[in-house]
Protein backbone atom coordinates (compact mmCIF):
# COMPACT_ATOMS: atom_id res chain seq x y z
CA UNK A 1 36.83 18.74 17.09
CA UNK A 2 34.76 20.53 19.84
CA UNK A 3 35.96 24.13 20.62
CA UNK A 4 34.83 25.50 23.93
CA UNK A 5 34.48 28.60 21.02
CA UNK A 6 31.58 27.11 19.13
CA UNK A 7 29.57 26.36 22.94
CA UNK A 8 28.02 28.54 25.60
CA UNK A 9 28.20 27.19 29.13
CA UNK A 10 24.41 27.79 29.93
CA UNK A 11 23.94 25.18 34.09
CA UNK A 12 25.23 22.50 35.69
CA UNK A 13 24.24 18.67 35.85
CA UNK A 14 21.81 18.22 38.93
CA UNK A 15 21.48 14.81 41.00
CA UNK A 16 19.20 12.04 39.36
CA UNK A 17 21.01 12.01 35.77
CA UNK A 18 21.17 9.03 33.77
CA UNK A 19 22.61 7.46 30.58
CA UNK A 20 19.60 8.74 28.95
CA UNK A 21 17.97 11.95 30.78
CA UNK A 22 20.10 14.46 32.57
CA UNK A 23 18.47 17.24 34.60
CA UNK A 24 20.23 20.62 34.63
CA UNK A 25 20.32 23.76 36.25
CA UNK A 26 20.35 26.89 34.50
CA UNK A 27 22.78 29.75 34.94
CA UNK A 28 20.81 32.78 36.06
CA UNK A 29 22.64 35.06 33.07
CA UNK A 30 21.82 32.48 30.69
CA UNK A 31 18.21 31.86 30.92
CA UNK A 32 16.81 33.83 28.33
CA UNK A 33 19.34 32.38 25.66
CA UNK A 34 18.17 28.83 26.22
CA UNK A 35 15.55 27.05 23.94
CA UNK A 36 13.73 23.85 23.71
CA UNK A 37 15.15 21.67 20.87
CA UNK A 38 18.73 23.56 21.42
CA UNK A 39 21.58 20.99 20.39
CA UNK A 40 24.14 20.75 24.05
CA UNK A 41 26.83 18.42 24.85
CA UNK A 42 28.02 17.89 28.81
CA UNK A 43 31.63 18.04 29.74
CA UNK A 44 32.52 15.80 32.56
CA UNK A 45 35.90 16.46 34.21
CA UNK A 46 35.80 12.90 35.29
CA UNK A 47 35.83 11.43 31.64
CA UNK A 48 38.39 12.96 29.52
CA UNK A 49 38.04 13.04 25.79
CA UNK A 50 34.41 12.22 25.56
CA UNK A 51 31.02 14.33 25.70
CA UNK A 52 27.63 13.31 26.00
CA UNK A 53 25.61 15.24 23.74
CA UNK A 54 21.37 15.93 23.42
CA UNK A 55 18.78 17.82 23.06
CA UNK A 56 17.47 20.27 25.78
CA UNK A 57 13.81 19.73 26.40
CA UNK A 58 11.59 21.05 29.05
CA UNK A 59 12.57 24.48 30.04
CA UNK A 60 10.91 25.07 33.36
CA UNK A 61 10.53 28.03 35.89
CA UNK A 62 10.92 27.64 39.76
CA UNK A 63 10.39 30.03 42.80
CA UNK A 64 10.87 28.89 46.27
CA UNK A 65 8.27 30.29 47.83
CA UNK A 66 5.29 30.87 44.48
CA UNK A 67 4.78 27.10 44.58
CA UNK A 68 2.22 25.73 42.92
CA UNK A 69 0.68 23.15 46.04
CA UNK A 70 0.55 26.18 48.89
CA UNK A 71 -1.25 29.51 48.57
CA UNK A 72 -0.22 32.42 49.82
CA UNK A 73 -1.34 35.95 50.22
CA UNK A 74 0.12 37.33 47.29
CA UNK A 75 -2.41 35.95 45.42
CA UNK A 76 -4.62 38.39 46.56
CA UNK A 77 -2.21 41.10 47.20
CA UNK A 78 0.06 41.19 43.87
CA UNK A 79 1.02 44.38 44.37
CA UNK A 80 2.78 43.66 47.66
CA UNK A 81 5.35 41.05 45.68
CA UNK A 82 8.30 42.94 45.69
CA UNK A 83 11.16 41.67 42.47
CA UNK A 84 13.55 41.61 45.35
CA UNK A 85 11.44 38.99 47.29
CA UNK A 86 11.28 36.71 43.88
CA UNK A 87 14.07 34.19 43.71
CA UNK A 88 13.50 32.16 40.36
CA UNK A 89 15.14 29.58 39.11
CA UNK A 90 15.66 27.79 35.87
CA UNK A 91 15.74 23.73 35.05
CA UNK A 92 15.65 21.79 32.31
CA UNK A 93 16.46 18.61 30.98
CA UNK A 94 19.18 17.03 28.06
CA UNK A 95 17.56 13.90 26.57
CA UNK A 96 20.94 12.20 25.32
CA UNK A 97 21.49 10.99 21.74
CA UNK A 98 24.84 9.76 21.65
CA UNK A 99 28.24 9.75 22.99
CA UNK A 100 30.93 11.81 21.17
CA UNK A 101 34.56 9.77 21.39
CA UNK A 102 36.78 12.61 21.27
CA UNK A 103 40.37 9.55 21.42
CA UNK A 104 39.55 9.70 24.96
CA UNK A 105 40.10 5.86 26.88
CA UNK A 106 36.64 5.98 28.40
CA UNK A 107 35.97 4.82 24.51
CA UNK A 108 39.17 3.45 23.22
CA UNK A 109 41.04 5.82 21.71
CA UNK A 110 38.50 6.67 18.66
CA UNK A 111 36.92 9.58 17.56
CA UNK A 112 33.26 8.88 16.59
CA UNK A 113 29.35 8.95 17.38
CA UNK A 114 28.23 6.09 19.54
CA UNK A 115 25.33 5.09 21.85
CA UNK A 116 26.38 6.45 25.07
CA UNK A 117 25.96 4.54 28.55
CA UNK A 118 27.21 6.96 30.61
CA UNK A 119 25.64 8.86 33.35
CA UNK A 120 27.43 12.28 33.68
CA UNK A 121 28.39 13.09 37.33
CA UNK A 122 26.24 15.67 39.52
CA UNK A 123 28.43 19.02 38.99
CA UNK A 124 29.45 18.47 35.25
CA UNK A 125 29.11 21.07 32.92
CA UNK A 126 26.32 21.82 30.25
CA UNK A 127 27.12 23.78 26.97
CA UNK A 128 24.58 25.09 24.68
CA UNK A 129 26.03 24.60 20.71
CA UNK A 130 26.66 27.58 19.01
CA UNK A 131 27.81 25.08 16.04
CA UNK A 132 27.75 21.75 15.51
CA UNK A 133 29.47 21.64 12.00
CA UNK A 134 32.21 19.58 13.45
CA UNK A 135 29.80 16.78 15.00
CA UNK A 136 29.72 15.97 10.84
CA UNK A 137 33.55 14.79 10.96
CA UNK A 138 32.78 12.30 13.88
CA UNK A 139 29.82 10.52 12.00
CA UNK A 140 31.96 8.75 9.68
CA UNK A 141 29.81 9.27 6.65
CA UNK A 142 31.02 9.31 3.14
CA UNK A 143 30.52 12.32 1.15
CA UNK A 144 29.45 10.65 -1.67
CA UNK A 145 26.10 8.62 0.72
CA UNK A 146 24.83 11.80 2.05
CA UNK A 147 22.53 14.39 1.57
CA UNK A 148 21.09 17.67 2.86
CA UNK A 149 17.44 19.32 3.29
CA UNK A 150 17.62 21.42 5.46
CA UNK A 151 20.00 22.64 8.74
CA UNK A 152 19.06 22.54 12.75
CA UNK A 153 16.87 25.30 13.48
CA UNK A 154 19.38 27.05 16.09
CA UNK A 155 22.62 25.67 15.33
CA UNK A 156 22.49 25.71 11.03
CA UNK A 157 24.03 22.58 11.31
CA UNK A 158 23.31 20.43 8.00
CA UNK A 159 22.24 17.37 9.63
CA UNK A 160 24.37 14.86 7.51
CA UNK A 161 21.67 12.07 6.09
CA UNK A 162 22.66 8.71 5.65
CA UNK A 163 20.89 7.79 2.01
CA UNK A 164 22.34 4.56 1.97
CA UNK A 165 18.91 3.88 3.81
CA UNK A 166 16.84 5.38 1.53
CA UNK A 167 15.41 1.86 0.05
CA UNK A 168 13.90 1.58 3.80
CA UNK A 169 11.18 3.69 2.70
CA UNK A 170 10.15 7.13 3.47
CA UNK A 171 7.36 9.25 5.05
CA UNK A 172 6.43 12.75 5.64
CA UNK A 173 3.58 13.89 7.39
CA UNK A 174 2.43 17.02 8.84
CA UNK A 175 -1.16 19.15 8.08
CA UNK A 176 -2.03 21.66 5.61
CA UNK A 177 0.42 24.51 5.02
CA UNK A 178 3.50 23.04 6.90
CA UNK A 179 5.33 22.28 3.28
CA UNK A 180 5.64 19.03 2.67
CA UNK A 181 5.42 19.02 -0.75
CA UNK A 182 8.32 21.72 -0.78
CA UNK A 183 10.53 19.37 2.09
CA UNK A 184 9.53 16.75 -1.27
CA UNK A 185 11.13 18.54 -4.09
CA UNK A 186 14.28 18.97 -1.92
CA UNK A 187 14.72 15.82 -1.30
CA UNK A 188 13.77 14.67 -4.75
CA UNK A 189 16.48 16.95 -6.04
CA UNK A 190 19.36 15.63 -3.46
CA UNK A 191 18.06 11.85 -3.92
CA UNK A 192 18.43 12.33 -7.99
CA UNK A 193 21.85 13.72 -7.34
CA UNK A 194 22.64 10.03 -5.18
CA UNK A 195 21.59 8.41 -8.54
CA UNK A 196 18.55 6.85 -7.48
CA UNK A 197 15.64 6.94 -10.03
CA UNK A 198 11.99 8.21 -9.25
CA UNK A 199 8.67 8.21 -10.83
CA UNK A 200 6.50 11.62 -9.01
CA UNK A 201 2.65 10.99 -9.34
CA UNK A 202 1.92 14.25 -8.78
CA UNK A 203 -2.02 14.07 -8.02
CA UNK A 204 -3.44 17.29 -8.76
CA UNK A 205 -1.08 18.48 -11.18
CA UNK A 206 0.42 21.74 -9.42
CA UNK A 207 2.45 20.40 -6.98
CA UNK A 208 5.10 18.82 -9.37
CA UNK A 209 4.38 18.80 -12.71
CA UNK A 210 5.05 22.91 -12.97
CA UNK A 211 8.41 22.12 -11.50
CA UNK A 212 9.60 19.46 -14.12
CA UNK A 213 12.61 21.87 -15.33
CA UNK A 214 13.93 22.20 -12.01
CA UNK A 215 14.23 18.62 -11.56
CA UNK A 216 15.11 18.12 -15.29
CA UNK A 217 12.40 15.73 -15.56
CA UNK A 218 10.19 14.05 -18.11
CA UNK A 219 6.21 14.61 -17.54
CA UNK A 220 3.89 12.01 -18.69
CA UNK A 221 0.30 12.62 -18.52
CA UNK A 222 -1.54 9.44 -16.63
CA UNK A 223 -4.09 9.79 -19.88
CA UNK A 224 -1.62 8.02 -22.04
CA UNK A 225 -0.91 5.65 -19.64
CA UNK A 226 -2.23 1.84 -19.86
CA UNK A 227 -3.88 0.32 -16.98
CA UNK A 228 -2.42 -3.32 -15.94
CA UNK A 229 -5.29 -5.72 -17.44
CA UNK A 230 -6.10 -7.46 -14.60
CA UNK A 231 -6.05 -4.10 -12.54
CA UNK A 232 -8.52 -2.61 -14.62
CA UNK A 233 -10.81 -5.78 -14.52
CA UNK A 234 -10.24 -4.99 -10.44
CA UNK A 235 -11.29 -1.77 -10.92
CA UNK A 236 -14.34 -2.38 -13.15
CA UNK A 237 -16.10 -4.54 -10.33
CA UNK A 238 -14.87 -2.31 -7.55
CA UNK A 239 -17.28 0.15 -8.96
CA UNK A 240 -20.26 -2.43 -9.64
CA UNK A 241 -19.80 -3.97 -5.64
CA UNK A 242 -20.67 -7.62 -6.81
CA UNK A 243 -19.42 -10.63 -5.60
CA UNK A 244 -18.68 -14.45 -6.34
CA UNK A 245 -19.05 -15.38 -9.79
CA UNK A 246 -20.96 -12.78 -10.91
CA UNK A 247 -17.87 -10.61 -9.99
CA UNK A 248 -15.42 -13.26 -11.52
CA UNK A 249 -17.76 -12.92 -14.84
CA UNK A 250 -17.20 -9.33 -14.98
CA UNK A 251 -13.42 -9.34 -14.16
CA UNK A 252 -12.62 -12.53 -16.71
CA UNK A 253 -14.23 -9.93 -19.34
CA UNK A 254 -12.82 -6.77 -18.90
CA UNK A 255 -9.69 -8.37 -18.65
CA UNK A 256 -10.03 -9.60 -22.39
CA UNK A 257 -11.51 -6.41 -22.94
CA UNK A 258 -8.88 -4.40 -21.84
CA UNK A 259 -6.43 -6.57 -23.47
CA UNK A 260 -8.00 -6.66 -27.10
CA UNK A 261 -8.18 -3.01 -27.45
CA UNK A 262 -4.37 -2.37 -26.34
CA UNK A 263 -3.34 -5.06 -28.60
CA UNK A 264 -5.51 -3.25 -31.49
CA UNK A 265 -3.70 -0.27 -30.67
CA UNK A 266 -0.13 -1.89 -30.73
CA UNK A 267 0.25 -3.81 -27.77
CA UNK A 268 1.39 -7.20 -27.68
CA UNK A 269 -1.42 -8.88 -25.70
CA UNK A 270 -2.17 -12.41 -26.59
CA UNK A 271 -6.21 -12.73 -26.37
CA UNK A 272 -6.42 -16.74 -27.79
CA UNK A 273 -7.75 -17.71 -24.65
CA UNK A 274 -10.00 -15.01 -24.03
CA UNK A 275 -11.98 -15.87 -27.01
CA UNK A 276 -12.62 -19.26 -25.48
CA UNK A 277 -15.30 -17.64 -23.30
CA UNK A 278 -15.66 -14.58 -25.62
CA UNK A 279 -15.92 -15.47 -29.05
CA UNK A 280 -17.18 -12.03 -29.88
CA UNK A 281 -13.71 -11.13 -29.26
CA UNK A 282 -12.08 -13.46 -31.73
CA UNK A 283 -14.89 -11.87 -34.30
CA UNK A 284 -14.39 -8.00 -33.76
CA UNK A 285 -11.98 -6.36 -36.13
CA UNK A 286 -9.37 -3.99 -35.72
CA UNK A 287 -10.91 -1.49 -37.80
CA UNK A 288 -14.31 -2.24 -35.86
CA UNK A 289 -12.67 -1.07 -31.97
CA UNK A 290 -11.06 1.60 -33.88
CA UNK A 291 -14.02 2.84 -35.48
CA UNK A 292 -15.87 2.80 -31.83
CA UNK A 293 -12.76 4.27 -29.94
CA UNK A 294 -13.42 7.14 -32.34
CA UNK A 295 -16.82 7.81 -32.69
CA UNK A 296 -17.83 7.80 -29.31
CA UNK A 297 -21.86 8.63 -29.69
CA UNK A 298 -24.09 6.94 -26.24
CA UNK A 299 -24.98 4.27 -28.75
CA UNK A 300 -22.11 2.96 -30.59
CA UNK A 301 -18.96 3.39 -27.65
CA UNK A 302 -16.94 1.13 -26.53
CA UNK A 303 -19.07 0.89 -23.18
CA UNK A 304 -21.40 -0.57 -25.36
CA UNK A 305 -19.50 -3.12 -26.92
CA UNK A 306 -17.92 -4.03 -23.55
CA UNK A 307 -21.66 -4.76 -22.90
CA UNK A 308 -21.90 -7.11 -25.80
CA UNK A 309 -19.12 -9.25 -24.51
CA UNK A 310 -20.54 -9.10 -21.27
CA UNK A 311 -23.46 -10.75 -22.42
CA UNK A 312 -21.94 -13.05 -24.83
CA UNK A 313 -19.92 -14.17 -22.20
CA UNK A 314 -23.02 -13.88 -19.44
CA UNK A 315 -24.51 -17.30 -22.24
CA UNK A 316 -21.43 -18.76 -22.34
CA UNK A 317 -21.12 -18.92 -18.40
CA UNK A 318 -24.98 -20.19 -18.55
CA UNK A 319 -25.89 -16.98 -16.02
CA UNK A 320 -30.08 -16.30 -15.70
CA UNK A 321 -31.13 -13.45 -18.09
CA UNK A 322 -31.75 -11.33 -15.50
CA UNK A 323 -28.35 -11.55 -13.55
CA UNK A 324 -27.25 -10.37 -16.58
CA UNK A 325 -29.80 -7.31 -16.87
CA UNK A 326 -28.84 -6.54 -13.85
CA UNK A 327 -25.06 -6.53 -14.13
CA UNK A 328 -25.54 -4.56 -17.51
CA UNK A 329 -27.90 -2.00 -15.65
CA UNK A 330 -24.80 -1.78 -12.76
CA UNK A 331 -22.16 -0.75 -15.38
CA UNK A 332 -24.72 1.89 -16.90
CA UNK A 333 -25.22 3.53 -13.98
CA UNK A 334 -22.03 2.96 -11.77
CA UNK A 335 -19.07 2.42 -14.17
CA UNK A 336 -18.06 6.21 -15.37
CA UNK A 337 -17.98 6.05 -19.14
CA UNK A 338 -14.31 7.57 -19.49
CA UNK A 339 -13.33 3.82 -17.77
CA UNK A 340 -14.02 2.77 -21.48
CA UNK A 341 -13.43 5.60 -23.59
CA UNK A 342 -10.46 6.22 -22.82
CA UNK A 343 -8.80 3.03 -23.04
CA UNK A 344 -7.88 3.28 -26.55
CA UNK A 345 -5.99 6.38 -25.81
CA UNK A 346 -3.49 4.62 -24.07
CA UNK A 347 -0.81 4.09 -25.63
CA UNK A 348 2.19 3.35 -23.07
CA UNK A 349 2.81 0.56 -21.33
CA UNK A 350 3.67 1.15 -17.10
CA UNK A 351 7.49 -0.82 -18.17
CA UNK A 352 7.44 2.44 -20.54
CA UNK A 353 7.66 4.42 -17.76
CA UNK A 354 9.82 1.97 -15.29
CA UNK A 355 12.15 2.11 -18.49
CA UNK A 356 11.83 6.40 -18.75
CA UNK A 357 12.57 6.84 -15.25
CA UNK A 358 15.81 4.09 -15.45
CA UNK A 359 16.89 6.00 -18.30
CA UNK A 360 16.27 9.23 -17.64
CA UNK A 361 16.67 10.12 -13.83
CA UNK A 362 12.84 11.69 -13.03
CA UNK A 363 9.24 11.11 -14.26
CA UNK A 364 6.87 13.08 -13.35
CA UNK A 365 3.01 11.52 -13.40
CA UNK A 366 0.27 14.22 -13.95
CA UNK A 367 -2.42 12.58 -12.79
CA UNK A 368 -4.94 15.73 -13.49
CA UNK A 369 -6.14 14.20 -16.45
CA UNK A 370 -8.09 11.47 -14.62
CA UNK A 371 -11.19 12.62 -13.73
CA UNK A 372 -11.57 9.45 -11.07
CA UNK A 373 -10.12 8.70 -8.00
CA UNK A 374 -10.20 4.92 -8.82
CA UNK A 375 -8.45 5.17 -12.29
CA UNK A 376 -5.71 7.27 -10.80
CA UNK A 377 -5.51 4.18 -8.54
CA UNK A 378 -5.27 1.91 -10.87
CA UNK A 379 -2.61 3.94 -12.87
CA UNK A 380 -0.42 3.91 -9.63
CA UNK A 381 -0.62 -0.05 -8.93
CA UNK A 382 -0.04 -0.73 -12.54
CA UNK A 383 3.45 1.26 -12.35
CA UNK A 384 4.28 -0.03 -9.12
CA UNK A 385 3.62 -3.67 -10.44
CA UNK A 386 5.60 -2.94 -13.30
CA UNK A 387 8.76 -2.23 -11.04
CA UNK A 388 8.41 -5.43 -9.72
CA UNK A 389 8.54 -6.80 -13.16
CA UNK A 390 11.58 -5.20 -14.05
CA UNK A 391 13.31 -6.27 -10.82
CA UNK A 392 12.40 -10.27 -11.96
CA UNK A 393 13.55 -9.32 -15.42
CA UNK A 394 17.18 -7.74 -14.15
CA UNK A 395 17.49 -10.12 -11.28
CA UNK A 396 19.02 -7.01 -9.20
CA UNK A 397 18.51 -3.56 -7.31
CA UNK A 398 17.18 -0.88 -9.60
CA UNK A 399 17.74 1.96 -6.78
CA UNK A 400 13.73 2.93 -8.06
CA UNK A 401 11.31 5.22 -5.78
CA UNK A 402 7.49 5.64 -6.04
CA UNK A 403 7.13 9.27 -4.90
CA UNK A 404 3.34 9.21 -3.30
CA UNK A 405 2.05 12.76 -2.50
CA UNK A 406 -1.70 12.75 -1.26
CA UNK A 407 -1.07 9.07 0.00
CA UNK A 408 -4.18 9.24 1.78
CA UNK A 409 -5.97 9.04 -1.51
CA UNK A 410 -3.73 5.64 -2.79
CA UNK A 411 -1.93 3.71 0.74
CA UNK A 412 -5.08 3.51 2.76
CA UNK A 413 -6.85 0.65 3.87
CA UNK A 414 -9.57 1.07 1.29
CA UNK A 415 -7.41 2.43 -1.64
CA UNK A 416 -7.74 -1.31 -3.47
CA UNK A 417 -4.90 -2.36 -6.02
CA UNK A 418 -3.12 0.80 -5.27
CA UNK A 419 -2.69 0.08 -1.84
CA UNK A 420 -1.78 -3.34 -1.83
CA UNK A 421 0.93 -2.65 -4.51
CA UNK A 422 2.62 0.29 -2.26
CA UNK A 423 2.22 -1.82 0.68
CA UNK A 424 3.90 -4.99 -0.97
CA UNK A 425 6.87 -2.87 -1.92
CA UNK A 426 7.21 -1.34 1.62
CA UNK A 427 7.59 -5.13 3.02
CA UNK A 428 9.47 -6.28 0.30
CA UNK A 429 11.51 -3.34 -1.68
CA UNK A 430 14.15 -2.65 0.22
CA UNK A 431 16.30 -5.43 -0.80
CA UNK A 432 15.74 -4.67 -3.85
CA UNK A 433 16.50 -0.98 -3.91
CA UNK A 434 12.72 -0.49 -5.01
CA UNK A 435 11.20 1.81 -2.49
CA UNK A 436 8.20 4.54 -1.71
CA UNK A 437 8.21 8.36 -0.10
CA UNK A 438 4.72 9.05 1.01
CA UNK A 439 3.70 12.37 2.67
CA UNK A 440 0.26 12.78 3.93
CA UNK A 441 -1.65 14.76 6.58
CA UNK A 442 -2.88 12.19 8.61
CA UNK A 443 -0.84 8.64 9.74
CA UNK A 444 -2.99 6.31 11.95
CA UNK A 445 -6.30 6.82 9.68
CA UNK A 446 -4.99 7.67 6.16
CA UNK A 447 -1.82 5.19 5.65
CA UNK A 448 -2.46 1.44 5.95
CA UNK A 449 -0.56 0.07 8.95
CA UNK A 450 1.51 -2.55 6.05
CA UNK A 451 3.00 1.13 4.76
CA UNK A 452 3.75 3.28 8.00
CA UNK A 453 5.45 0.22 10.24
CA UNK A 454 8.03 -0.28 7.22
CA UNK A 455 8.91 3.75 7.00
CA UNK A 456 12.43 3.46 7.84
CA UNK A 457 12.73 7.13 8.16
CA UNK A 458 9.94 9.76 8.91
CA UNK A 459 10.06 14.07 8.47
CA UNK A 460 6.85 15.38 10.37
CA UNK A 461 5.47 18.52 11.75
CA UNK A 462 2.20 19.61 13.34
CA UNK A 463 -0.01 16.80 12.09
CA UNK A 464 -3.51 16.60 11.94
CA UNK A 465 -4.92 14.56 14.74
CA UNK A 466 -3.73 14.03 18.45
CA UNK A 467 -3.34 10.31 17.87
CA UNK A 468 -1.16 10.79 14.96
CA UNK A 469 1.91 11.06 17.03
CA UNK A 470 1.35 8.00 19.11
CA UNK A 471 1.09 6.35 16.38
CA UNK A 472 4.50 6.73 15.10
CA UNK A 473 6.34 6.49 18.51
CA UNK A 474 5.44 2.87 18.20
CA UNK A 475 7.31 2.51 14.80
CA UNK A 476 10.04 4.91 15.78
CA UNK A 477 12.20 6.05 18.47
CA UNK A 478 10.32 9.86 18.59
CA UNK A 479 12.54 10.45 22.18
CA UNK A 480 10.45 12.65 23.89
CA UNK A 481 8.52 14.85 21.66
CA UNK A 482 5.19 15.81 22.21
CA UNK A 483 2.16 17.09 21.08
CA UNK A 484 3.34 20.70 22.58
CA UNK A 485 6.72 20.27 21.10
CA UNK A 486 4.85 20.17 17.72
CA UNK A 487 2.44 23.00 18.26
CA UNK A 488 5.79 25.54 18.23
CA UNK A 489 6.80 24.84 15.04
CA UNK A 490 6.83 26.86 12.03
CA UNK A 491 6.58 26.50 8.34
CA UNK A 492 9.10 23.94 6.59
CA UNK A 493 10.35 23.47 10.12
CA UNK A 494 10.14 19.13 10.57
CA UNK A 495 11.56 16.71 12.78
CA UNK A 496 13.86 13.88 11.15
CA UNK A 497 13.98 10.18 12.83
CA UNK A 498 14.77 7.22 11.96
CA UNK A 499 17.19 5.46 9.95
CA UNK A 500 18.71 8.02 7.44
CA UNK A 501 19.19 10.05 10.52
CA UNK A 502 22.36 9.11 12.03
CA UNK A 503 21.70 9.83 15.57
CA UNK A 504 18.62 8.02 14.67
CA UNK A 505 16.06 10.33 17.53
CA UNK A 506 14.36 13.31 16.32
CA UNK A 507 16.20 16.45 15.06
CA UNK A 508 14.50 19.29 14.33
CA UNK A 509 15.21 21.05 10.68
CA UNK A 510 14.36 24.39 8.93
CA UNK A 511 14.06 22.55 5.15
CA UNK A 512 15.85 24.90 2.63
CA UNK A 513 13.80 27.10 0.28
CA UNK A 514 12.49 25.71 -3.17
């Protein structure tokens, strides 16, 4: 319960307050102690057993007569201003969060956090926390649903978060150098210890991937991973920027393509119908893809034999010989070799890894190998799709997260497969425990507005652009924080909103060191 011990009364509540903004004045000897973002709680004498506590924002100076609308001759003449003259004043405002039921009958008797609706009386008392450890005891969390990054910035209080609402998705944002990928690892570290499964693409390799033993995690390099068939036929004619059935041509055969070498390699991938429009297909032996998988010279690769069945399948489709120049001339010159060379590397399936990361707590995707924005794409929406799978195949929540870092680069509006496959598991994951953490620099240009309006629960700091903010105060309840607000903070210090919050309005946290 509240001690007057673990509070320092810092003003009194000034005329005008409501349920939701109360203006203050500031004792003159405790001016200097106040801060913006300072946790406070107002005692009414008129309410017993409850307090209505918030955040103190706008700290603002007054003098009587230095106001802003009338000159005066000390303007001119500042050495005439004489400290004895000077008569300033403090104000500031508490932006309520809640109401804390202390068993008082204003609330019934209970002691608990609840949405207050009470406007404290002109006169009532304002006390800066000290503490705020025992605001934990009147959340009514369970020990075994929460977790911890980090502690209020004045206070140390471990905010208390609610990870039952984890599956609502996740997103942190804030520019170069404020640490989001450390605010990551923390909470990758508190969410494994909830028993929720995640798979880390880590997308330059340095972030995560040196970190593996921390997080006793398994790292899987993105070159052995297979790409979905009909995600790498998508991929293919992204690059070659075709269209209608000349695009459809290209897709239906590096489909079968794709398939026939991973079933050469070991896969079970049923190609009967492929060879229907591709009979080169049905004629190529195994020991024929290996030998070309191998070998790898300009003239015998298995770009080149891709090219074959393009044009065997080009016939077959009765396409003009020069469509089919032309096509062949567009995957020469705009398809990156290692598309095809590297296929028969790949050697595990994305269920693989849904199965690794089930099993074995964290996976960690080095996606360093790829030298291609695109693949690395197409690596991501072939895992995510793969979740998916697993959920039809269960029937039930997996408790699985897709740990995004570099989003910009995979949930924009331009990312392709990857970002439709993130975006379909922000709308649809949650009820099936199968949801995404994405941390980026930028939010209105770099995250596809299917992602960022289904982020349950947002950690940001400064962030790149102006508009950035205003674009998640229409997703979330950001109280009001501003652009200044953000411009004072420091490294690994991020507001928390939103639903794993459980006073829901931002809180501002220094995240533990990694």
């Amino acid at each position: 319960m509240l001690h007057l011990s673990d509070a320092v009364e810092v003003g009194v509540v000034l005329s005008g307050a409501s349920s939701s903004l109360v203006p203050f004045m500031l004792r003159r000897d405790r001016e200097l102690e106040v801060r913006e973002e300072d946790l406070a709680v107002i005692v009414d004498p008129h309410v017993e057993g409850y307090y209505v506590l918030g955040v103190i924002r706008w700290v603002t100076k007054y003098e009587p007569f230095l106001k802003r609308s009338i000159h005066n001759i000390y303007a001119e003449n500042p050495e005439a201003l004489d400290e004895e003259i000077v008569m300033p004043f403090a104000n500031a405002y508490v932006e309520v969060y809640a109401g804390v039921c202390n068993g008082g009958e204003y609330c019934g008797g209970t002691k608990s956090v609840d949405s207050n609706t009470y406007a404290p009386t002109p006169g009532s008392r304002v006390y800066k926390l000290r503490s705020a450890d025992w605001l934990t005891d009147y959340l009514g969390l369970g020990r075994d649903s929460t977790i911890s990054v980090g502690s209020h910035k004045y206070t140390g209080w471990r905010l208390p978060l609610d990870s039952r609402w984890t599956s609502y998705h996740v997103g942190v944002f804030g520019a170069t150098g404020t640490g989001k990928s450390r605010l990551i690892l923390r909470l990758l570290r508190e969410l494994r210890s909830s028993g929720f499964s995640l798979i880390v693409f880590d997308h330059s390799g340095v972030d995560y991937a040196p970190r593996a033993g921390e997080l006793d995690a398994r790292i899987v390099r993105s070159g052995e991973i297979r790409i979905n068939p009909v995600i790498y036929a998508s991929t293919v004619s992204r690059y070659l920027e075709i269209s209608g059935y000349q695009r459809d041509a290209v897709e239906l055969v590096a489909m079968c393509f794709a398939m026939k070498v991973y079933r050469d390699g070991g896969g079970r991938y049923d190609v009967e119908d492929c060879s229907e429009i591709v009979p080169a297909l049905k004629k190529q032996s195994q020991s024929s893809l290996a030998s070309y998988a191998s070998q790898g010279s300009s003239n015998n690769d298995l770009r080149s034999l891709f090219l074959q069945y393009l044009a065997t399948a080009a016939r077959r489709l009765n396409m003009r010989f020069e469509t089919v120049n032309k096509i062949k001339l567009f995957v020469r010159l705009r398809v990156p070799e290692h598309l095809f060379t590297s296929l028969a590397m790949r050697k595990l399936e994305p269920s693989d890894i849904i199965a690794m990361a089930l099993r074995e707590g964290v996976v960690i995707i080095d996606l360093s190998d790829e030298q291609d924005i695109e693949i690395k794409r197409a690596i991501v929406a072939s895992i995510a799709d793969a979740g998916w799978d697993e959920i039809r195949r269960r029937g039930e929540p997996v408790n699985l997260g897709l740990v995004v870092d570099e989003a910009q680069n995979y949930a924009c509006e331009y990312c392709g497969e990857a970002g439709r496959a993130l975006e379909t598991i922000a709308r649809e994951g949650r009820k099936w425990g199968y949801f995404i953490v994405v941390a980026s620099q930028r939010i209105s240009r770099d995250i596809r507005p299917g992602v960022r309006s289904n982020l349950g629960t947002v950690f940001f700091s400064k962030l790149q652009s102006t508009g950035d903010l205003q674009e998640l105060s229409g997703y979330l309840d950001l109280g009001r924080v501003n652009e200044a607000s953000l411009a004072m903070l420091g490294r690994r210090e991020f507001y928390v909103a939103g639903l794993m919050n459980p006073l829901r309005r931002p809180i501002l946290l220094k995240i533990d060191k990694v």
